[in-house]
C-alpha atoms as a PDB file:
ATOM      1  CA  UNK A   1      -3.568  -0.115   5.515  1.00  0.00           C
ATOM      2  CA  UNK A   2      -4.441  -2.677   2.838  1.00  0.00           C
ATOM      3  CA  UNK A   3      -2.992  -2.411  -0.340  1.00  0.00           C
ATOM      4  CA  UNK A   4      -5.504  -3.619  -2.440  1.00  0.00           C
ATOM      5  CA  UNK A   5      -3.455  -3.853  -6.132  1.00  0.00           C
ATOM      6  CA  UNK A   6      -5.270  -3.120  -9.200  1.00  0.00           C
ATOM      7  CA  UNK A   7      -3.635  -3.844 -12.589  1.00  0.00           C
ATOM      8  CA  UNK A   8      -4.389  -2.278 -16.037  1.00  0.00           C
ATOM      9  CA  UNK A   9      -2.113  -3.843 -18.596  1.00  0.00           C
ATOM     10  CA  UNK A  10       1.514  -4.100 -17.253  1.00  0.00           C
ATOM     11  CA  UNK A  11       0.737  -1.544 -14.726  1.00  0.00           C
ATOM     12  CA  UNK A  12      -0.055  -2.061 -11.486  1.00  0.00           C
ATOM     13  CA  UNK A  13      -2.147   0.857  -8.799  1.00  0.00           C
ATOM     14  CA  UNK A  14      -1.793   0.499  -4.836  1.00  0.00           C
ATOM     15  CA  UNK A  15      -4.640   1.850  -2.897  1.00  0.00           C
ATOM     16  CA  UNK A  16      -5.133   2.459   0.806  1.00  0.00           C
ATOM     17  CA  UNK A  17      -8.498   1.432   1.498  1.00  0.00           C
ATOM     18  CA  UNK A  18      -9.905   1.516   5.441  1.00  0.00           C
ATOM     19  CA  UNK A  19     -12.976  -0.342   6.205  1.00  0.00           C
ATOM     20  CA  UNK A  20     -16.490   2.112   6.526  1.00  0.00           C
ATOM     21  CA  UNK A  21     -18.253   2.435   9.686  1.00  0.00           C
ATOM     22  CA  UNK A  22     -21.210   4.054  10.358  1.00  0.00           C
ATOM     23  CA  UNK A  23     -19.626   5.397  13.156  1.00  0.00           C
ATOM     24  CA  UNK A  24     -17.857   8.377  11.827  1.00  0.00           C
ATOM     25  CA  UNK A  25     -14.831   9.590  13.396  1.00  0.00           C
ATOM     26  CA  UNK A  26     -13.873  13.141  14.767  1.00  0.00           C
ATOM     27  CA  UNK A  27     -14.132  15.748  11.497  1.00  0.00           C
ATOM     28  CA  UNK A  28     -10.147  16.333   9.635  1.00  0.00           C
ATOM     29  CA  UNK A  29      -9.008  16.510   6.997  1.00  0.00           C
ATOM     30  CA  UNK A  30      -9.600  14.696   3.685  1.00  0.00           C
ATOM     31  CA  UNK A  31     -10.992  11.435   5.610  1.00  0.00           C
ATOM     32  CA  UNK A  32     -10.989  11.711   9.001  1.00  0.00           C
ATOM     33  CA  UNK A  33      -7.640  11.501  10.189  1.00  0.00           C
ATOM     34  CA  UNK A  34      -5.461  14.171  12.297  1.00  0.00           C
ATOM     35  CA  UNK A  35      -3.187  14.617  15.000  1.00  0.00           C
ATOM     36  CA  UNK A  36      -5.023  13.918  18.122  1.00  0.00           C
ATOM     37  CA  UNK A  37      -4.181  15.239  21.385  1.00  0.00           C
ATOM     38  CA  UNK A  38      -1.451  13.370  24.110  1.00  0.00           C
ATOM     39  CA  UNK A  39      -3.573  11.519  26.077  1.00  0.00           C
ATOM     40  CA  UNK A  40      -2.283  12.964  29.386  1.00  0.00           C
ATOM     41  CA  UNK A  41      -2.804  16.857  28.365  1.00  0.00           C
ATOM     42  CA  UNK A  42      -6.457  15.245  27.831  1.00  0.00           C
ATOM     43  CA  UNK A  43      -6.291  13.346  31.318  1.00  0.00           C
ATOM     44  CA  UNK A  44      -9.113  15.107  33.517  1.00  0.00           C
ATOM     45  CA  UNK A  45     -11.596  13.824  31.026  1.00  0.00           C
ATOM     46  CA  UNK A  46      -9.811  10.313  30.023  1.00  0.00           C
ATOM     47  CA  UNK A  47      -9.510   9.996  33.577  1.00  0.00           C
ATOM     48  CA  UNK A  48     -12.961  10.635  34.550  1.00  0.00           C
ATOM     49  CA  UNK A  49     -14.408   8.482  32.082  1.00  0.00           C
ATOM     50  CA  UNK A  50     -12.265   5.737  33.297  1.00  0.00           C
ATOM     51  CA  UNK A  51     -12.776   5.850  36.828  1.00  0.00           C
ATOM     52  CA  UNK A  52     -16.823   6.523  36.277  1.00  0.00           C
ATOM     53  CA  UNK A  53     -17.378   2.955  34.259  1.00  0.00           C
ATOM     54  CA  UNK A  54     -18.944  -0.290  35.780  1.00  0.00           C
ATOM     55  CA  UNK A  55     -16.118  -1.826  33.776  1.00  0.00           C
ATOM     56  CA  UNK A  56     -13.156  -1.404  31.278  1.00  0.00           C
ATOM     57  CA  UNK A  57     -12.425  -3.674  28.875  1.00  0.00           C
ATOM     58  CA  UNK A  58      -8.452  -2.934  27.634  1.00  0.00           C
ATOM     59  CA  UNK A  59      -7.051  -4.198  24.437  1.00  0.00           C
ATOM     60  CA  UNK A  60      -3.464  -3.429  23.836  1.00  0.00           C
ATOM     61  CA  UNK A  61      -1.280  -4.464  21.015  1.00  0.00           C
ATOM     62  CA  UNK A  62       2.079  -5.805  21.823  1.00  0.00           C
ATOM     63  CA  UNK A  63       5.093  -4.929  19.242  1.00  0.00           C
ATOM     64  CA  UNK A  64       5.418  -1.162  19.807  1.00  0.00           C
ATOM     65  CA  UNK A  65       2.893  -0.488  22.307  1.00  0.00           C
ATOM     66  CA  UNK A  66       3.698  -2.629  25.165  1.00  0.00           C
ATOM     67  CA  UNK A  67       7.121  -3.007  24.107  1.00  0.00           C
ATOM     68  CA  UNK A  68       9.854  -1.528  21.714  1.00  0.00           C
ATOM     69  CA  UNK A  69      10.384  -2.570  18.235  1.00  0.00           C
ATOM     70  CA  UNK A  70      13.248  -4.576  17.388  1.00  0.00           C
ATOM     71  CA  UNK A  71      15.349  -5.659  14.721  1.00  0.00           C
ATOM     72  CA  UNK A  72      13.866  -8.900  14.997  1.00  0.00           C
ATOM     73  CA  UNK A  73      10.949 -10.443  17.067  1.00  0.00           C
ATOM     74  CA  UNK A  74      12.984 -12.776  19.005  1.00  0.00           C
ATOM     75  CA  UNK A  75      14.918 -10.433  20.099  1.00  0.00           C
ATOM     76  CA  UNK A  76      11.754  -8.435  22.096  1.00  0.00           C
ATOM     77  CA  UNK A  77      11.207  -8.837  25.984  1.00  0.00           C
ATOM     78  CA  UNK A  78       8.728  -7.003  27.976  1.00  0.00           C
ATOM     79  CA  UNK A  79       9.953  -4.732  30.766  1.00  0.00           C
ATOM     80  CA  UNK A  80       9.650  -6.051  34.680  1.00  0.00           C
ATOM     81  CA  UNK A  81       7.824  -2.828  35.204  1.00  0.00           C
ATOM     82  CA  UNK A  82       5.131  -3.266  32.518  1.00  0.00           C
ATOM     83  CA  UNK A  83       4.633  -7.285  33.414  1.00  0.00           C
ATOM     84  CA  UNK A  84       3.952  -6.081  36.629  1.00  0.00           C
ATOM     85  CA  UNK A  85       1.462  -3.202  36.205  1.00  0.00           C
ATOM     86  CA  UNK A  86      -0.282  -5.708  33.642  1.00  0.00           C
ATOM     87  CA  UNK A  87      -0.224  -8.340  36.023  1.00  0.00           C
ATOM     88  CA  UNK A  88      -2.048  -5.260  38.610  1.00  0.00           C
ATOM     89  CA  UNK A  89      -5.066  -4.547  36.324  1.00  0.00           C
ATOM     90  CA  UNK A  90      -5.342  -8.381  35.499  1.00  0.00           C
ATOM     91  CA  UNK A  91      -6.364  -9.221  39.061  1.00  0.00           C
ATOM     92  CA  UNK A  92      -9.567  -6.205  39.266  1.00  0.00           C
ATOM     93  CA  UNK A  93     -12.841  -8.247  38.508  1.00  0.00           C
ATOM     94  CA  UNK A  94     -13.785  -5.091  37.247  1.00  0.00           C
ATOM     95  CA  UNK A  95     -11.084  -4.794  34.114  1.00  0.00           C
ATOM     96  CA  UNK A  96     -10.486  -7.164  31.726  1.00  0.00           C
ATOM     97  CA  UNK A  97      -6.744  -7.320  29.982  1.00  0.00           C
ATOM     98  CA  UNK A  98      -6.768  -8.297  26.371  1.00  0.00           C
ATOM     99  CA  UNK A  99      -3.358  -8.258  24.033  1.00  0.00           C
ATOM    100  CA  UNK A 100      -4.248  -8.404  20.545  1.00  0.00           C
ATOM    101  CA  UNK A 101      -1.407  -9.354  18.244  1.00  0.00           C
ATOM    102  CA  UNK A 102       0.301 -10.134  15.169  1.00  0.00           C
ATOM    103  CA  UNK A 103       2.393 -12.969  16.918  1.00  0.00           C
ATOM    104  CA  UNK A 104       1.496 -16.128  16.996  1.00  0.00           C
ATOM    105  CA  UNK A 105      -0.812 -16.759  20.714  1.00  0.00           C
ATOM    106  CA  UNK A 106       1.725 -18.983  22.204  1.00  0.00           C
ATOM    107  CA  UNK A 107       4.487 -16.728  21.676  1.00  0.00           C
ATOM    108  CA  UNK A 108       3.040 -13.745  23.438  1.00  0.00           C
ATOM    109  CA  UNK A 109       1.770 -15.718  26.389  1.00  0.00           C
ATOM    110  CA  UNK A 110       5.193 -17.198  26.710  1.00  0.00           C
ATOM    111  CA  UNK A 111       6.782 -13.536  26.541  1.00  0.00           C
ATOM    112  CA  UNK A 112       3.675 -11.964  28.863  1.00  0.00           C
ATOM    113  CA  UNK A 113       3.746 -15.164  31.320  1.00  0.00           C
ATOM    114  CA  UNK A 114       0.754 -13.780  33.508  1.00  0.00           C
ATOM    115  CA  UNK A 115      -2.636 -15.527  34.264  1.00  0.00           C
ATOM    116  CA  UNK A 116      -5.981 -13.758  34.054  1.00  0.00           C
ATOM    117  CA  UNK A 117      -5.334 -12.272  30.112  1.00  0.00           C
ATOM    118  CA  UNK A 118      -6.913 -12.408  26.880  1.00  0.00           C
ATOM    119  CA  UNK A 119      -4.254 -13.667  24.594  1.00  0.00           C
ATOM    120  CA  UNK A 120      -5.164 -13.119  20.968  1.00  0.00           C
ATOM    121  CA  UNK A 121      -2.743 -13.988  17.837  1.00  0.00           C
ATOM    122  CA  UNK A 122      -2.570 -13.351  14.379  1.00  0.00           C
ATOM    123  CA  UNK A 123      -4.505 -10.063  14.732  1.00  0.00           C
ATOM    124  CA  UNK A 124      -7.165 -12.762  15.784  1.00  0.00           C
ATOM    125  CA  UNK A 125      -6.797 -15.789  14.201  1.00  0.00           C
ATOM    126  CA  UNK A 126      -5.870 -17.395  17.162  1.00  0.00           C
ATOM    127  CA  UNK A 127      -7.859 -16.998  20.892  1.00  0.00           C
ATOM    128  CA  UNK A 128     -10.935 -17.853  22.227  1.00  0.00           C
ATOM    129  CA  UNK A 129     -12.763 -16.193  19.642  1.00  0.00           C
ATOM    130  CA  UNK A 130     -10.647 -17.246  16.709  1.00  0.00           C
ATOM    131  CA  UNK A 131     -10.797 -19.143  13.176  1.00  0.00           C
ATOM    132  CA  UNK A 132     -10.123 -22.643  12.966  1.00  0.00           C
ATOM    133  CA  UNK A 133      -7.450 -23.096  10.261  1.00  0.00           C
ATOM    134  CA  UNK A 134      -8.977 -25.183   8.153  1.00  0.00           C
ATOM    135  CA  UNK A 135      -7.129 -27.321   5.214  1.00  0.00           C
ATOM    136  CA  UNK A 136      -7.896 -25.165   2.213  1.00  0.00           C
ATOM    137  CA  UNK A 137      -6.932 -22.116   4.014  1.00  0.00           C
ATOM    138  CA  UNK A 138      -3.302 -23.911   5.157  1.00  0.00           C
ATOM    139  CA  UNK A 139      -2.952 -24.947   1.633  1.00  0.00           C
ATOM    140  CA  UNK A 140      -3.528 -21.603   0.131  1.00  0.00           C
ATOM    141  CA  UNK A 141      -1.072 -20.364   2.413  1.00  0.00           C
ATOM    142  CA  UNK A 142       1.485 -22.735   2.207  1.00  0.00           C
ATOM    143  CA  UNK A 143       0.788 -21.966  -1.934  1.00  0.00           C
ATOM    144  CA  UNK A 144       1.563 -18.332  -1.654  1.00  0.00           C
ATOM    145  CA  UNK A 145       4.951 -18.910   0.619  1.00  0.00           C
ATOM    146  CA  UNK A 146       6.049 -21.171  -2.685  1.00  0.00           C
ATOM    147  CA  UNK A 147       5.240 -18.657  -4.721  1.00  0.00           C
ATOM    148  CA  UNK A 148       7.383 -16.076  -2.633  1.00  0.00           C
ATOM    149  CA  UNK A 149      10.024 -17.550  -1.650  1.00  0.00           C
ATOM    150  CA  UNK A 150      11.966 -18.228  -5.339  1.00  0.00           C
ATOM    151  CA  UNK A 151      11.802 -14.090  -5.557  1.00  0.00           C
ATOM    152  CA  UNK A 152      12.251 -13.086  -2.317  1.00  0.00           C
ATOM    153  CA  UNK A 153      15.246 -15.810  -1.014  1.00  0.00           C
ATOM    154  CA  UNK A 154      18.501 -14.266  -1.153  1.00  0.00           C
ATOM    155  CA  UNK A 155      17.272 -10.259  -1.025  1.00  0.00           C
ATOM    156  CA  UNK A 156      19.710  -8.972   2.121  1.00  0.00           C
ATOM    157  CA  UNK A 157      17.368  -8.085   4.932  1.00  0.00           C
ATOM    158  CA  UNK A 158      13.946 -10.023   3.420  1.00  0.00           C
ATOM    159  CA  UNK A 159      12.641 -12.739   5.499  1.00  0.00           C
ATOM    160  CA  UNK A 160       8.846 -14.646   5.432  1.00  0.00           C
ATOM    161  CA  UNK A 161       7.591 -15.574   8.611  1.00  0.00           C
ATOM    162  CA  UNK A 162       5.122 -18.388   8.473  1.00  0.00           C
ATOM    163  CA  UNK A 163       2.322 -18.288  11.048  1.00  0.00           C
ATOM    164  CA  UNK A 164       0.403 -20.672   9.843  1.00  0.00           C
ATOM    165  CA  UNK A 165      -2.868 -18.999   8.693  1.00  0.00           C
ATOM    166  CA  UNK A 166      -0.636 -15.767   7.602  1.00  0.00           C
ATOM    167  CA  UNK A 167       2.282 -15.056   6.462  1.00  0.00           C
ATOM    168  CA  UNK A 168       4.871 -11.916   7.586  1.00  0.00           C
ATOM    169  CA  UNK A 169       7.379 -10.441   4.957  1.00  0.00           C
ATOM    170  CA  UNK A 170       9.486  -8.416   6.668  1.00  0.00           C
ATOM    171  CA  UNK A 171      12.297  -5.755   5.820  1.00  0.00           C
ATOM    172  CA  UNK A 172      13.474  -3.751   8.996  1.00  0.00           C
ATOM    173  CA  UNK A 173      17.078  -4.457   7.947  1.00  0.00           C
ATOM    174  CA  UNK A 174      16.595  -4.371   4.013  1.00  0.00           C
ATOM    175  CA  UNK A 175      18.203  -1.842   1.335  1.00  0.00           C
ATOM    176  CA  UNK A 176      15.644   0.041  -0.605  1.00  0.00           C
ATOM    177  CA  UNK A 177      16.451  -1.918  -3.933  1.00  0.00           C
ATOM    178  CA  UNK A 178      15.622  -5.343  -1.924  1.00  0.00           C
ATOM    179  CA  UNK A 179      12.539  -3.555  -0.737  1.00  0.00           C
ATOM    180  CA  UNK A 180      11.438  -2.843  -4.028  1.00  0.00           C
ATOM    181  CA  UNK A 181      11.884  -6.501  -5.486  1.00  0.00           C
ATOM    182  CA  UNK A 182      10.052  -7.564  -2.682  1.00  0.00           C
ATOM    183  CA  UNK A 183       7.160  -5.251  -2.913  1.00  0.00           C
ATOM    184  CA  UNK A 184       7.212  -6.205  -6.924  1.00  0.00           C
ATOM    185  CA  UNK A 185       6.739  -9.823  -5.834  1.00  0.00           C
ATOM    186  CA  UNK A 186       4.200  -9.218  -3.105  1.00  0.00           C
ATOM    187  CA  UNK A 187       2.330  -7.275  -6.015  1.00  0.00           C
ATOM    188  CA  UNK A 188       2.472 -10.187  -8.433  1.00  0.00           C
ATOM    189  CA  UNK A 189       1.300 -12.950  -5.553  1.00  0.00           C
ATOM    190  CA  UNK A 190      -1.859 -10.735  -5.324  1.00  0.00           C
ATOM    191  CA  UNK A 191      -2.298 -10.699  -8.745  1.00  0.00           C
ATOM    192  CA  UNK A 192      -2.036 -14.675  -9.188  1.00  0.00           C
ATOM    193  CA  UNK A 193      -4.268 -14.978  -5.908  1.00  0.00           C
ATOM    194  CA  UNK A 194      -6.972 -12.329  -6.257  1.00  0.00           C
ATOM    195  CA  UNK A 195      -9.414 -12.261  -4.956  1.00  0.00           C
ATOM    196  CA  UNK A 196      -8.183 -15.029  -2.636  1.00  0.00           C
ATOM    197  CA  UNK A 197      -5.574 -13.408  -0.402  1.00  0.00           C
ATOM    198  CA  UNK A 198      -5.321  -9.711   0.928  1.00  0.00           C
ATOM    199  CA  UNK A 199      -2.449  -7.334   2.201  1.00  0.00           C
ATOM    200  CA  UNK A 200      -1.822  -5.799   4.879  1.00  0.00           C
ATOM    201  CA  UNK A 201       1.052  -3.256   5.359  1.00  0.00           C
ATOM    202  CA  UNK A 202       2.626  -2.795   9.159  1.00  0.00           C
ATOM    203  CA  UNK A 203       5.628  -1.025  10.372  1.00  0.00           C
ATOM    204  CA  UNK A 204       8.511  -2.746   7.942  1.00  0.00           C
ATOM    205  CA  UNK A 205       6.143  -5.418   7.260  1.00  0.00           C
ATOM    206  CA  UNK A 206       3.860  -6.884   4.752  1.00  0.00           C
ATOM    207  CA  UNK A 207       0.570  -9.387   6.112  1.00  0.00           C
ATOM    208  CA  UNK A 208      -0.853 -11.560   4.004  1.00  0.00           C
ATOM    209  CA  UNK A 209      -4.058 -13.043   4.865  1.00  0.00           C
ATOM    210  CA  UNK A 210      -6.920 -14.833   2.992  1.00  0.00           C
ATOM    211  CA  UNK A 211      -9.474 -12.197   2.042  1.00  0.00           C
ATOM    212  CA  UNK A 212     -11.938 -13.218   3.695  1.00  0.00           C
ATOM    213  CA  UNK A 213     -10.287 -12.390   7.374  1.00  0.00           C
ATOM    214  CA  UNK A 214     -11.506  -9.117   8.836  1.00  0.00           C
ATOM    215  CA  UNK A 215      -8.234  -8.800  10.851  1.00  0.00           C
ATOM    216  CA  UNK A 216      -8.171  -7.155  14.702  1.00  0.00           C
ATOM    217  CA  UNK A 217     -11.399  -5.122  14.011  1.00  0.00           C
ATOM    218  CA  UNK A 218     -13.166  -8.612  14.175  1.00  0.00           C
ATOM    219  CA  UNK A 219     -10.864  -9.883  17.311  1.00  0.00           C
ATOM    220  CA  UNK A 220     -12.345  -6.451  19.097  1.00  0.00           C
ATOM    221  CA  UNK A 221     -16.071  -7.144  18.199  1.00  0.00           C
ATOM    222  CA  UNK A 222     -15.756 -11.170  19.173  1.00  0.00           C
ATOM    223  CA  UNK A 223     -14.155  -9.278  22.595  1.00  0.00           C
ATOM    224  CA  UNK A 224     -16.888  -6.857  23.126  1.00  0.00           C
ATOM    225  CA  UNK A 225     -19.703  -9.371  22.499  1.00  0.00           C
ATOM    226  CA  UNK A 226     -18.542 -11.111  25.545  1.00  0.00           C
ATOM    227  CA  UNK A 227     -19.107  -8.288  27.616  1.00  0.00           C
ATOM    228  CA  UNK A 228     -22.432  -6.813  28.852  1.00  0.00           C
ATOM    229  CA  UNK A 229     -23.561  -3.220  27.189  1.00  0.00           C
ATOM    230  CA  UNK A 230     -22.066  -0.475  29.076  1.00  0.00           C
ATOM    231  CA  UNK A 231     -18.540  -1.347  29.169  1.00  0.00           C
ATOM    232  CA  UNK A 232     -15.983   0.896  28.770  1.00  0.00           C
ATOM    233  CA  UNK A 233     -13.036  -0.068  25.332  1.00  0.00           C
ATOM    234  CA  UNK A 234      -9.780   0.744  25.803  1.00  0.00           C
ATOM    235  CA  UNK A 235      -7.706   0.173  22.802  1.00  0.00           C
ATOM    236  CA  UNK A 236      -4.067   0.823  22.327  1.00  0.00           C
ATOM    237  CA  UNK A 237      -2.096   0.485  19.224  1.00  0.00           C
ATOM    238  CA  UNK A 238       0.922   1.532  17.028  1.00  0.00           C
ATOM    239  CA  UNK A 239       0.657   0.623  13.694  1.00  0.00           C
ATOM    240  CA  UNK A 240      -1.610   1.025  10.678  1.00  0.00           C
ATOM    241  CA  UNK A 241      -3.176  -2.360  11.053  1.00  0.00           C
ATOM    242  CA  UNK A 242      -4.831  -1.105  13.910  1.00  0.00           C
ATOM    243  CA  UNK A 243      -6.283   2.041  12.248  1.00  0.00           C
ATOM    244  CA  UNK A 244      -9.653   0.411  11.439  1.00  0.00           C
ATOM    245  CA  UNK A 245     -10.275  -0.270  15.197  1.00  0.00           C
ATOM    246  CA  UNK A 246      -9.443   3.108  16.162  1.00  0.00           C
ATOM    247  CA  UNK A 247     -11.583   4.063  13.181  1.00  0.00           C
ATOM    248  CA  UNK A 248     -14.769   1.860  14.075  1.00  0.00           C
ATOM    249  CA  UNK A 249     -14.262   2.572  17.970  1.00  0.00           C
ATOM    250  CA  UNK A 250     -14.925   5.648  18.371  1.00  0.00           C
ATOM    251  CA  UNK A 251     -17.551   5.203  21.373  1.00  0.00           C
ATOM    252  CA  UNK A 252     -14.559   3.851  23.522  1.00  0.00           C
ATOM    253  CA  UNK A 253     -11.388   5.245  24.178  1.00  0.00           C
ATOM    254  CA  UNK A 254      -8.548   4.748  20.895  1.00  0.00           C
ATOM    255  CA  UNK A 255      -4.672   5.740  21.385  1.00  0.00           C
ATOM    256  CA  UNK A 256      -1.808   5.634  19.036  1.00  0.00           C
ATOM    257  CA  UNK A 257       1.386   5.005  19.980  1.00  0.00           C
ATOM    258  CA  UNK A 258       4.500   6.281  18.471  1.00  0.00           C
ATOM    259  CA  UNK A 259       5.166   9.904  16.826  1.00  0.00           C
ATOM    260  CA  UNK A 260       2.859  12.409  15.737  1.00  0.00           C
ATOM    261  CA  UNK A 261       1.147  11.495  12.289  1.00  0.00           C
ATOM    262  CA  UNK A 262      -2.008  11.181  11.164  1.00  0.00           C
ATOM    263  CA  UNK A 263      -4.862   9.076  13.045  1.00  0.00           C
ATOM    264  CA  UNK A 264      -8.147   7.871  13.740  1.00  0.00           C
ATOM    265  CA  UNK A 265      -7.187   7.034  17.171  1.00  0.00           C
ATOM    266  CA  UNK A 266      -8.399   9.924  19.908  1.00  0.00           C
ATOM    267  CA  UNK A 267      -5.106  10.293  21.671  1.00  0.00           C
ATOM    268  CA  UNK A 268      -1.598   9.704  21.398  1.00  0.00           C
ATOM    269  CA  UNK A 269       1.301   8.435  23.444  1.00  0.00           C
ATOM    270  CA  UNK A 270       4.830   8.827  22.507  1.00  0.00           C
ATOM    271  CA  UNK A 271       6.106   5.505  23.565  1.00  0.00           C
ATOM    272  CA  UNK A 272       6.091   2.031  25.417  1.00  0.00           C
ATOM    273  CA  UNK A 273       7.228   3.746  28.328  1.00  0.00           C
ATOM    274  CA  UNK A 274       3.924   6.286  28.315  1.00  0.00           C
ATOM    275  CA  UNK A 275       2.020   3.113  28.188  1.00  0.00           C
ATOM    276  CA  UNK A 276       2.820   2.054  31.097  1.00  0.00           C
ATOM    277  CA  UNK A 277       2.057   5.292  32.479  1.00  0.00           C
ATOM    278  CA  UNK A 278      -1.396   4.907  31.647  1.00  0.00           C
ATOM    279  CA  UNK A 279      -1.392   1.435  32.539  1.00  0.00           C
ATOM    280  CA  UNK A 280      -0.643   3.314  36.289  1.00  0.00           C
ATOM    281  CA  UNK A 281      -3.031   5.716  35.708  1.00  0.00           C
ATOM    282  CA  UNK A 282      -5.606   3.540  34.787  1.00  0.00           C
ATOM    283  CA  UNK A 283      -4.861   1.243  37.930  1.00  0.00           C
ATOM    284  CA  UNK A 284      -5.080   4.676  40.077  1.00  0.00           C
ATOM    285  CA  UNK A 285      -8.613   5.727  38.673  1.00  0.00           C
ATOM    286  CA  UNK A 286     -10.194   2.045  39.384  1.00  0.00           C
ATOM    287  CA  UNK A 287      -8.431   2.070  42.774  1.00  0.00           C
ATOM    288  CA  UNK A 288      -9.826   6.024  43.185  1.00  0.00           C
ATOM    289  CA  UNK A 289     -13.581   4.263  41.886  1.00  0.00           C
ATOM    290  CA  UNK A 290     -13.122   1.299  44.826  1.00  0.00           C
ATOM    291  CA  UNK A 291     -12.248   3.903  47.674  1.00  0.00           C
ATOM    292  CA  UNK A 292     -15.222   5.417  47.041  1.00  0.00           C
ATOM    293  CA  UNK A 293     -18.157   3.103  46.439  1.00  0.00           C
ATOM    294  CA  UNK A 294     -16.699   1.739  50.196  1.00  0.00           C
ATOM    295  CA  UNK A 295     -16.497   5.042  51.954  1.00  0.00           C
ATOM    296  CA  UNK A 296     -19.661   4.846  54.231  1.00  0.00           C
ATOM    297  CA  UNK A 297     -22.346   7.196  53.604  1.00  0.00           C
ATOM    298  CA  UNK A 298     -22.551  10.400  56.228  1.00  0.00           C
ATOM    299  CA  UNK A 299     -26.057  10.493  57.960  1.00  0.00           C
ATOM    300  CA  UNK A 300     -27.976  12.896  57.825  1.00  0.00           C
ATOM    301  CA  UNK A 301     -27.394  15.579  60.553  1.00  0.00           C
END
């Protein structure tokens, strides 16, 4: 969500605000948003869809959807069995592998190691596709980390993570009073930086960006613009910054990882592990698609 912070005197309002489409999503309540179904319960028609397309293009988050969430992101490794199922669907001409993330590019392709993928960073910052950090935007960065860091050094279980272009203020391991003085200070740097900077809140995490970034919805488009019409989006994600994808992608195929809740995304999966489970089945149905555009044709008797 982004927290967009209004103040009126001394007080200050949060509001969750999601990007408009003119794509509207599948009718809930209030706006949009409900429980979807588990993807496999849904699989005859997933399935189909998938196995019927000239070509899939699948874009998959990392933190949470490929792999489990840790205490710490150094501390994350991806599992043998999803490397190699990834590595699988990276070799078909006909699929092409894209991991859109809040990490920084080189540290997911060090942590993915496989040729033949799309490695995006900083929600799209960084890739083929992405922004050049130019000097005023490093400087207003590096600004709003000095502004932080006097209020937020010292709070147990606060940390900023500096990736360049953004910054990360994370609090897996914080108390809730720490939390709060950090969200007060988060609050104030928008206020001393608006309209410059903007907010995005992930799972234990605040992402601060300069306003003008449109985040992973833009990464997707840049993506899809690559790609003849026709294609087939797959996009997997676990976290709230990925809600305006699943909210503007409606025409593709959208899936939320992690517990039930709330969600533009179509589907759900429970877990890293039912990733890879798709991941399988989605190797099975292209497979399934192969065998038979090269079975030969029966004459006619």
């Amino acid at each position: 969500m982004v927290l967009n912070v209004r103040y009126s005197g001394s007080s200050a309002v949060v509001d969750e605000l999601y990007p408009t489409s003119p794509v509207r999503p599948a009718a809930g309540p209030r706006d949009g948003r409900r429980v979807p179904p588990h993807l496999f319960d849904a699989w005859p028609a997933v399935g189909a869809r998938i196995r019927l397309a000239e070509r899939v293009v699948l874009l998959l988050d990392f933190d949470g959807t490929l792999t489990p969430i840790r205490d710490h992101p150094a501390q994350v490794t991806l599992d043998p069995l999803t490397r190699s199922q990834l590595e699988q669907l990276a070799k078909r001409r006909e699929v092409k592998v894209s991991i859109i993330t809040g990490r920084r590019q080189s540290d997911v392709q060090q942590r993915v190691g496989l040729p033949g993928i799309d490695y995006v960073g900083v929600h799209g910052w960084e890739g083929r596709d992405g922004y050049r950090s130019m000097d005023s935007t490093l400087r207003l960065m590096g600004q709003a980390r000095r502004f932080l860091e006097p209020s937020i050094f010292g709070l147990p279980g606060i940390w900023i993570e500096d990736k360049g272009p953004a910054l990360a203020i994370h609090y897996r391991k914080a108390e809730p009073a720490s939390v709060q003085w950090a969200r007060i200070a988060v609050r104030a740097l928008t206020r001393v930086f608006e309209p410059g900077l903007r907010v995005v809140s992930g799972k234990k995490t605040w992402e601060i960006f300069p306003r003008f970034f449109p985040g992973k919805s833009g990464a997707v488009r840049a993506i899809l613009a690559r790609h003849p019409p026709g294609v087939l989006p797959v996009y997997v994600g676990d976290d709230t910054v990925d809600e305006p994808v699943f909210h503007a992608l409606q025409g593709g195929i959208t899936v939320r990882v992690g517990r039930k809740a709330r969600t533009y995304a179509q589907y759900r999966l429970a877990s890293p592990d039912e990733v890879r489970g798709f991941l399988e089945r989605i190797d099975q149905e292209r497979e399934r698609r192969l065998a038979t555009a090269s079975s030969p044709t029966p004459l006619p008797v």
